[in-house]
C-alpha atoms as a PDB file:
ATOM      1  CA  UNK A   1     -10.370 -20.278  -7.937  1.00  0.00           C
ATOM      2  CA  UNK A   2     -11.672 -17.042  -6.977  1.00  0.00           C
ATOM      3  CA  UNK A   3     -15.451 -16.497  -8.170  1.00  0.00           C
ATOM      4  CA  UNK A   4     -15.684 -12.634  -7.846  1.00  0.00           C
ATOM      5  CA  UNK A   5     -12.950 -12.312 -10.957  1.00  0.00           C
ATOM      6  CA  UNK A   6     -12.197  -8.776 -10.069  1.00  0.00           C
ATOM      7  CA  UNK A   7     -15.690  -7.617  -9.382  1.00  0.00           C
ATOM      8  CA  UNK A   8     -15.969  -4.776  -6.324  1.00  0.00           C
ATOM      9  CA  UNK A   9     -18.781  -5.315  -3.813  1.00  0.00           C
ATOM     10  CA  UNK A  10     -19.039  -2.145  -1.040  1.00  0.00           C
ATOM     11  CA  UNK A  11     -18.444   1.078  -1.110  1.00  0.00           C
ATOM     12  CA  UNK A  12     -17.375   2.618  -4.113  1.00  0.00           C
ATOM     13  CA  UNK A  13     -13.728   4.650  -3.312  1.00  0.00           C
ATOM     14  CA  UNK A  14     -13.064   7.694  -5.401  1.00  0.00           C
ATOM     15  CA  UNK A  15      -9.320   6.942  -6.558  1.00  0.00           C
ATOM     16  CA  UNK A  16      -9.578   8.768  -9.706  1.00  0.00           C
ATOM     17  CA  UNK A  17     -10.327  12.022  -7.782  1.00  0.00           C
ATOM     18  CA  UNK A  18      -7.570  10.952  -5.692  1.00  0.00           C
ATOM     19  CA  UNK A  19      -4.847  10.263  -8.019  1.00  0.00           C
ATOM     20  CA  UNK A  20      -5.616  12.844 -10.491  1.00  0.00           C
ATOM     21  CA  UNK A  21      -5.367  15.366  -7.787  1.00  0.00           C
ATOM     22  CA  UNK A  22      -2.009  13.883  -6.177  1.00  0.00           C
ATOM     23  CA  UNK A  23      -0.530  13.644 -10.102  1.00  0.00           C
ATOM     24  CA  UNK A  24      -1.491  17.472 -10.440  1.00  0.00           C
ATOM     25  CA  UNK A  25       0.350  18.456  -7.318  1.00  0.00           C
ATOM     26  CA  UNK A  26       3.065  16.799  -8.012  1.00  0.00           C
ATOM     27  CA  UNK A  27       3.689  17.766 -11.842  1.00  0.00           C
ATOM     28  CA  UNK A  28       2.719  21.391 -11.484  1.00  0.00           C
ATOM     29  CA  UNK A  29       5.795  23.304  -8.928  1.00  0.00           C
ATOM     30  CA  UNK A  30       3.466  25.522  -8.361  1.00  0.00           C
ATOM     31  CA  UNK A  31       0.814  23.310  -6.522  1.00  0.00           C
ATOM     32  CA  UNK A  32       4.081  21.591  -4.527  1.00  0.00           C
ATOM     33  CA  UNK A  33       7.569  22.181  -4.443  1.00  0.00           C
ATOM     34  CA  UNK A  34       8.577  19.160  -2.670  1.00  0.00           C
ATOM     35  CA  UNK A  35      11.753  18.161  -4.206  1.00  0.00           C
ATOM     36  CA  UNK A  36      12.049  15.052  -5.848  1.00  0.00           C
ATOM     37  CA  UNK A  37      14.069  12.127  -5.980  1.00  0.00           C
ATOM     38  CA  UNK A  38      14.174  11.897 -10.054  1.00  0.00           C
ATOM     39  CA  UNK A  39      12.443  13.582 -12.582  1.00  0.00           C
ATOM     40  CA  UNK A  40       9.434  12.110 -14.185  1.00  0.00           C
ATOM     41  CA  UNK A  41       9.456  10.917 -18.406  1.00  0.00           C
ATOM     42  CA  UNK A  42       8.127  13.488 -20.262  1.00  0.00           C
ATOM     43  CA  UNK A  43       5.156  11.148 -21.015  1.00  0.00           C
ATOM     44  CA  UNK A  44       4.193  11.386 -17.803  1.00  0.00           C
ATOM     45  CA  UNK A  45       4.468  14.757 -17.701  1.00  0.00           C
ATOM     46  CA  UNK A  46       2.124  15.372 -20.902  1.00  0.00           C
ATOM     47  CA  UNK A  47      -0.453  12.903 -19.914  1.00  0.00           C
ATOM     48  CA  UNK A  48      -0.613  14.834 -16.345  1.00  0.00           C
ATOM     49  CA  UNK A  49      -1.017  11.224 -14.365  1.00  0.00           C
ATOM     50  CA  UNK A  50       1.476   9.292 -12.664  1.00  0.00           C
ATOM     51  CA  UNK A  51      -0.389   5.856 -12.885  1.00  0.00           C
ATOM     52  CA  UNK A  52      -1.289   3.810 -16.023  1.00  0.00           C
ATOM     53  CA  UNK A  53      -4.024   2.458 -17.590  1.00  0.00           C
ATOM     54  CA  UNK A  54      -6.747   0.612 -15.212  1.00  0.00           C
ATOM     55  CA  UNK A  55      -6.464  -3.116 -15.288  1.00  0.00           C
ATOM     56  CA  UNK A  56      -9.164  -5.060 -16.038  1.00  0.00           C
ATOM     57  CA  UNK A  57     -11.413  -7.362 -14.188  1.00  0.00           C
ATOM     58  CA  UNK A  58      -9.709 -10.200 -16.187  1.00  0.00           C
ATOM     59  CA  UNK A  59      -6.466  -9.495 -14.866  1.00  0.00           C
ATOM     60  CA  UNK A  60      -7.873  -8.594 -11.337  1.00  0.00           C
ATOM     61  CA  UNK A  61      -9.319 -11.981 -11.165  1.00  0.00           C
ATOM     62  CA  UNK A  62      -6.334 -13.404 -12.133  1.00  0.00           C
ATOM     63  CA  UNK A  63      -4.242 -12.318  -9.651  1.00  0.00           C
ATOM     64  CA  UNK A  64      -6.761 -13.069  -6.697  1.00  0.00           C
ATOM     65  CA  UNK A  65      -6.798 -16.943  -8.412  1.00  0.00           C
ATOM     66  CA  UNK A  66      -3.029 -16.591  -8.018  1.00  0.00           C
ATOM     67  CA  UNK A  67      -3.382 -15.224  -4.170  1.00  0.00           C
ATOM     68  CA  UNK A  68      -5.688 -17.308  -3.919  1.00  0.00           C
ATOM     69  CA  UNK A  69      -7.415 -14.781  -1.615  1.00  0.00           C
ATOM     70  CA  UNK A  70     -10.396 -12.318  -2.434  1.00  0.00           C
ATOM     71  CA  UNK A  71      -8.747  -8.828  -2.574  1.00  0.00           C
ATOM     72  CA  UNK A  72      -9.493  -6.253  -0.332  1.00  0.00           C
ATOM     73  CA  UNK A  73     -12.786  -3.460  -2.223  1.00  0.00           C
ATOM     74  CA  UNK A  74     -10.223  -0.183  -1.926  1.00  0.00           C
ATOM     75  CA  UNK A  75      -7.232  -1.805  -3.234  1.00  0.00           C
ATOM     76  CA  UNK A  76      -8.871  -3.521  -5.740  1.00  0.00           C
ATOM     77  CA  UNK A  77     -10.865  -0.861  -7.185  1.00  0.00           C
ATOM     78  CA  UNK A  78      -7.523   0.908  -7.071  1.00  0.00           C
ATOM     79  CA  UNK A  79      -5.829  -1.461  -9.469  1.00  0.00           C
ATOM     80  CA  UNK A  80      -9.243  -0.945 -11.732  1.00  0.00           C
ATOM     81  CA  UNK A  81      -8.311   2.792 -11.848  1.00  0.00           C
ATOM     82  CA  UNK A  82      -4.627   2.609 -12.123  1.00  0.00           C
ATOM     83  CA  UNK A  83      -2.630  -1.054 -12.767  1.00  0.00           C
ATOM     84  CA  UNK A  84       0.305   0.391 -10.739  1.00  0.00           C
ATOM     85  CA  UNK A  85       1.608   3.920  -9.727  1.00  0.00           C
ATOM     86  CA  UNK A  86       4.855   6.278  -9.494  1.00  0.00           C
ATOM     87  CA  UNK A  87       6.254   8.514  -6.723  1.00  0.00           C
ATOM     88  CA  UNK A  88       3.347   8.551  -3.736  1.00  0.00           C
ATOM     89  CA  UNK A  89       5.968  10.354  -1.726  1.00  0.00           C
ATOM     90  CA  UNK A  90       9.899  10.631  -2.295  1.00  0.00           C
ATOM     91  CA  UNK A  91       9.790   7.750  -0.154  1.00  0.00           C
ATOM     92  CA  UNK A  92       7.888   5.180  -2.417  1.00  0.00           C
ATOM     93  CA  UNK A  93       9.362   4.498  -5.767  1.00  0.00           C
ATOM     94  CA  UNK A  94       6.521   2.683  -7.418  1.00  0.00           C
ATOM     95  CA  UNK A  95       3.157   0.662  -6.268  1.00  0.00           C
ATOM     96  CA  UNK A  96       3.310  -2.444  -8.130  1.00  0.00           C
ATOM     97  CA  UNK A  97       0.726  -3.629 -11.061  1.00  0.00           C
ATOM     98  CA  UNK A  98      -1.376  -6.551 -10.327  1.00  0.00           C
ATOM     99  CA  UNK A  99       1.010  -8.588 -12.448  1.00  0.00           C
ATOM    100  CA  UNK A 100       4.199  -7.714  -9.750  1.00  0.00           C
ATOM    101  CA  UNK A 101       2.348  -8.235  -6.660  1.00  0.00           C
ATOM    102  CA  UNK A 102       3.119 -11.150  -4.052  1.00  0.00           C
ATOM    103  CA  UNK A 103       2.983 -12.184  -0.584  1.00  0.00           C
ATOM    104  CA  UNK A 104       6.278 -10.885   1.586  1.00  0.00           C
ATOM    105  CA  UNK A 105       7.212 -14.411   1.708  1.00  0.00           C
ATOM    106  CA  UNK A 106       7.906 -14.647  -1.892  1.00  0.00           C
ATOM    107  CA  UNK A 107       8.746 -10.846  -2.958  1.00  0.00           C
ATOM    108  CA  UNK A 108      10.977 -10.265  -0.708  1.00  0.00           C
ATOM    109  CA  UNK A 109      12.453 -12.970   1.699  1.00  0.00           C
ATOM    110  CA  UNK A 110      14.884 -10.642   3.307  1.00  0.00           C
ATOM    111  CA  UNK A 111      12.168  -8.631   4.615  1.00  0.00           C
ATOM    112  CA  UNK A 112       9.941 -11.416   5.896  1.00  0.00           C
ATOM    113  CA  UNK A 113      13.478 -12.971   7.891  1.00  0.00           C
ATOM    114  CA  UNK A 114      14.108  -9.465   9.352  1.00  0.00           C
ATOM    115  CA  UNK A 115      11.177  -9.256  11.027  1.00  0.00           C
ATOM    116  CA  UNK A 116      11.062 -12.376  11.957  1.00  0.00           C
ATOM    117  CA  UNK A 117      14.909 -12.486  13.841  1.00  0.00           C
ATOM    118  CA  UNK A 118      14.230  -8.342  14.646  1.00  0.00           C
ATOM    119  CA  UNK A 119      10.690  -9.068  16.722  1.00  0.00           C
ATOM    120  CA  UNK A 120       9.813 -12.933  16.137  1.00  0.00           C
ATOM    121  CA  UNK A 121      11.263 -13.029  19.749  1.00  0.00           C
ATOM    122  CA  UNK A 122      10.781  -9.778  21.528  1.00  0.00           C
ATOM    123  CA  UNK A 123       8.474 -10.921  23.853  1.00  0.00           C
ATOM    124  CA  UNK A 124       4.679 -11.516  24.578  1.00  0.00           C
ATOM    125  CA  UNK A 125       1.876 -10.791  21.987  1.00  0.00           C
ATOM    126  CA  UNK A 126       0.374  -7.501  22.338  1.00  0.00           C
ATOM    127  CA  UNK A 127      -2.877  -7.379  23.652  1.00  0.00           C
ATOM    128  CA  UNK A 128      -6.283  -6.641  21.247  1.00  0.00           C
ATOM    129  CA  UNK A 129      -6.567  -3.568  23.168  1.00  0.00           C
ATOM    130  CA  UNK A 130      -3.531  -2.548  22.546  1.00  0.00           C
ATOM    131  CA  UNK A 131      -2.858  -3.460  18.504  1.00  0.00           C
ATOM    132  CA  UNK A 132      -6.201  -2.486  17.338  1.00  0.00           C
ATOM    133  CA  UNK A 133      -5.464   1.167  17.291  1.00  0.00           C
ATOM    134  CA  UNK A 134      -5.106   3.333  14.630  1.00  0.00           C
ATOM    135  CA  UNK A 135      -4.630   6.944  14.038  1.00  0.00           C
ATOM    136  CA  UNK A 136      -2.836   9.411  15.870  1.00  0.00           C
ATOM    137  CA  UNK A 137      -3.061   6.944  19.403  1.00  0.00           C
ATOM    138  CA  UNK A 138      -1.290   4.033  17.610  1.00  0.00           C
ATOM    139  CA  UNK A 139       2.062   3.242  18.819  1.00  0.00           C
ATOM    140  CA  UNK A 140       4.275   2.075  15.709  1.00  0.00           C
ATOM    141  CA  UNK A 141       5.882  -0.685  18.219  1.00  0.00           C
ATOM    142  CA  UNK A 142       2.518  -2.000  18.418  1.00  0.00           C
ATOM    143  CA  UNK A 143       2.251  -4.518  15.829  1.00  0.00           C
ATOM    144  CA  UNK A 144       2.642  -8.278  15.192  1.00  0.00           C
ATOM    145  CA  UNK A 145       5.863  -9.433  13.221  1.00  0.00           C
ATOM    146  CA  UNK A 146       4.923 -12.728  12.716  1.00  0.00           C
ATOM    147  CA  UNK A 147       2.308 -11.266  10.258  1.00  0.00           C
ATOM    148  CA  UNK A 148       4.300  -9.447   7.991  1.00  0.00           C
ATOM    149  CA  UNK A 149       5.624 -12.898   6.151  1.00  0.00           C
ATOM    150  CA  UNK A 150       2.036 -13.300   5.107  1.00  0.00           C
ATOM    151  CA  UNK A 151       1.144 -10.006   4.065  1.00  0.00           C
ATOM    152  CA  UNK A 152       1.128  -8.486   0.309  1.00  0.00           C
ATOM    153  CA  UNK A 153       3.632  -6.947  -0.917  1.00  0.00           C
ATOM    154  CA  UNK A 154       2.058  -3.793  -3.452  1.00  0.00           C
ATOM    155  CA  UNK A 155       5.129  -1.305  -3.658  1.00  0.00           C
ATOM    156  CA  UNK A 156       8.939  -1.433  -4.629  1.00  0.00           C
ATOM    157  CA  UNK A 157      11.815   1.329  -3.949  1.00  0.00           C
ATOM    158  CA  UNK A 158      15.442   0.012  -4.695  1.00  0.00           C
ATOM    159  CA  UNK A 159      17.868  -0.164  -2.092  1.00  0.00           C
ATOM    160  CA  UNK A 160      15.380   1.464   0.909  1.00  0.00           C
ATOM    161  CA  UNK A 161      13.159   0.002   3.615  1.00  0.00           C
ATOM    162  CA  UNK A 162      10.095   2.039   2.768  1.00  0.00           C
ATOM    163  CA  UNK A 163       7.525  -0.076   1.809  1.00  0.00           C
ATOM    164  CA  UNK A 164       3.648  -0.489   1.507  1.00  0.00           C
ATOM    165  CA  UNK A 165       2.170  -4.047   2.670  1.00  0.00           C
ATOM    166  CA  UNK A 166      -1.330  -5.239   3.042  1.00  0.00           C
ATOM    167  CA  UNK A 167      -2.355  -7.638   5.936  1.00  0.00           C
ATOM    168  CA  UNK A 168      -4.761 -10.471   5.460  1.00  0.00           C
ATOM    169  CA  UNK A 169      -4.284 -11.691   8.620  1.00  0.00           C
ATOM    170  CA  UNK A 170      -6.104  -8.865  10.076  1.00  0.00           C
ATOM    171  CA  UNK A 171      -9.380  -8.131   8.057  1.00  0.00           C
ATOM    172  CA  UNK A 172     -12.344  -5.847   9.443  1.00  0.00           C
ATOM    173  CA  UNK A 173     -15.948  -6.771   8.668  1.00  0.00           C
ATOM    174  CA  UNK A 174     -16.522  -4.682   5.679  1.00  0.00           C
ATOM    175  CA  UNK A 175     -13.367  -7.515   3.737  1.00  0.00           C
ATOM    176  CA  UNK A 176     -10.737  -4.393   4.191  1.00  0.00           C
ATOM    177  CA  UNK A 177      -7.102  -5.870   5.318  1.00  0.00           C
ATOM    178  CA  UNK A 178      -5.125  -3.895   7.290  1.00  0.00           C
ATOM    179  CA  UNK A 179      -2.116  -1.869   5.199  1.00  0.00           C
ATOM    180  CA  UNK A 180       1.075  -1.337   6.699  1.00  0.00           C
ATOM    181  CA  UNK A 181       3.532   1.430   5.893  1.00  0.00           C
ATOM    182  CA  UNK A 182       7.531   0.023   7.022  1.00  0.00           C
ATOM    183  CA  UNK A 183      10.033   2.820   7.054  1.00  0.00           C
ATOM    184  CA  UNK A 184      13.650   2.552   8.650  1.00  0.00           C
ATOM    185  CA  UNK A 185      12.656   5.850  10.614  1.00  0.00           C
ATOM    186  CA  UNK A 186      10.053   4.395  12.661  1.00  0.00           C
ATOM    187  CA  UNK A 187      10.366   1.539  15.659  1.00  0.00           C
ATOM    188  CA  UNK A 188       7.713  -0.447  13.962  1.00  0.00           C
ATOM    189  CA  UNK A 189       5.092   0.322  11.316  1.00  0.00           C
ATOM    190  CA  UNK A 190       2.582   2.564  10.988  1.00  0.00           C
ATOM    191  CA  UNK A 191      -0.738   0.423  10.184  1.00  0.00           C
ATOM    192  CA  UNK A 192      -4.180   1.529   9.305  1.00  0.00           C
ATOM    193  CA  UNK A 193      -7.726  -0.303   8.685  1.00  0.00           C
ATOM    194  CA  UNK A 194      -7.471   0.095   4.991  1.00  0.00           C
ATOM    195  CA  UNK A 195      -5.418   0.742   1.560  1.00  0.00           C
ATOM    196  CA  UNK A 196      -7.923   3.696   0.973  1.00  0.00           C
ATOM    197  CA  UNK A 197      -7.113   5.052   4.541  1.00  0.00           C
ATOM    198  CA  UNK A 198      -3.132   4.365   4.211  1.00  0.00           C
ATOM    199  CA  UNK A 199      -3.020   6.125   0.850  1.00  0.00           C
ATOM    200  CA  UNK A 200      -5.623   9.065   2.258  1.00  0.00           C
ATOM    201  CA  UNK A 201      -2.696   9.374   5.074  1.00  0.00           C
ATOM    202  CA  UNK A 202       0.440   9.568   2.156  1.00  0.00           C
ATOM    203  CA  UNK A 203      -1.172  11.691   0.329  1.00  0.00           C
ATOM    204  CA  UNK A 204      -1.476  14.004   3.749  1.00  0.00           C
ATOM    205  CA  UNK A 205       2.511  13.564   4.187  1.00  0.00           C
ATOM    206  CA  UNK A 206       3.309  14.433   0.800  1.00  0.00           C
ATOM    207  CA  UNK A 207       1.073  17.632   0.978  1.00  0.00           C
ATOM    208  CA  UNK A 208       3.306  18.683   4.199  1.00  0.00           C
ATOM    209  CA  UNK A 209       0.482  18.048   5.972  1.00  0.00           C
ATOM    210  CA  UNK A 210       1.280  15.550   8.790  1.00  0.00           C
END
């Protein structure tokens, strides 16, 4: 049982600057005109915010019990400020509430196989020196497949590729896992030290600018 039930040691991450900001461009056409893949409810569009209500520390707690892991400080306090989330980019239907959540292995079997036939095999591990890099010197074919089975699954768009994981395997000394973004245009994934710094980077692409 997890004794933290939800609670957020470390830094405190401003995700309600964040998302209120990223809801505003993308609601008002003339803040962004990227197009988009469906139009959003019209309650969404009068309550200018594209996540939901915050979930609690109950239901936090619950789902690291479930885990049976100790989430990660950004992505937790991220599912205190919004249980879930539409449209990051056209590319990313939904993030998932802390009620839909679940390791690869479980979510989405499919995915955890691919990787596993695609790169289980493809040859020797790469080197520390070569996988801890992030930013704009990471190679996307840098990575470790056999990870990805045990990784957390936190977003959900039918019939595509695109996807947002988060790595316990790989966790830096401050308790941040590493979060993954899988997309059938690149040779790997692009990975990143934290959920803060993957959704920082998304929120660059859907701005135009990356």
């Amino acid at each position: 049982m997890s004794d933290r039930r939800g609670q957020s040691d470390g830094p405190s991450y401003p995700w309600r600057e964040l998302l209120q900001r990223w809801s505003d461009e993308w609601l008002d056409p003339v803040l962004h005109e990227q197009e988009r893949t469906e139009p959003f409810s019209e309650d969404v569009r009068q309550a200018r915010w594209l996540g939901r209500a915050g979930a609690g520390l109950d239901v936090v707690g619950a789902l690291e019990d479930r885990l049976g892991a100790v989430l990660p400080t950004s992505y937790r306090q991220f599912l205190l400020t919004s249980d879930g989330w539409l449209n990051t980019t056209s590319d990313i239907e939904r993030i998932l509430s802390a009620q839909e959540v679940g390791w690869t292995r479980d979510l989405d079997p499919a995915l955890a196989a691919a990787w596993t036939d695609a790169y289980g095999a493809a040859g020797a591990r790469i080197a520390d020196e070569e996988y801890f890099v992030y930013g704009e010197a990471q190679d996307p074919v840098s990575i470790r497949p056999e990870h990805v089975p045990h990784t957390l699954k936190i977003s959900h768009t039918p019939e595509a590729t695109e996807v947002y994981l988060l790595n316990p395997c790989v966790v830096s000394a401050d308790g941040e896992w590493e979060a993954w973004f899988i997309a059938h245009w690149l040779p790997g994934a692009v990975r990143y030290q934290s959920f803060w710094d993957l959704m920082n980077d998304e929120y660059r692409r859907f701005r135009g600018d990356r």
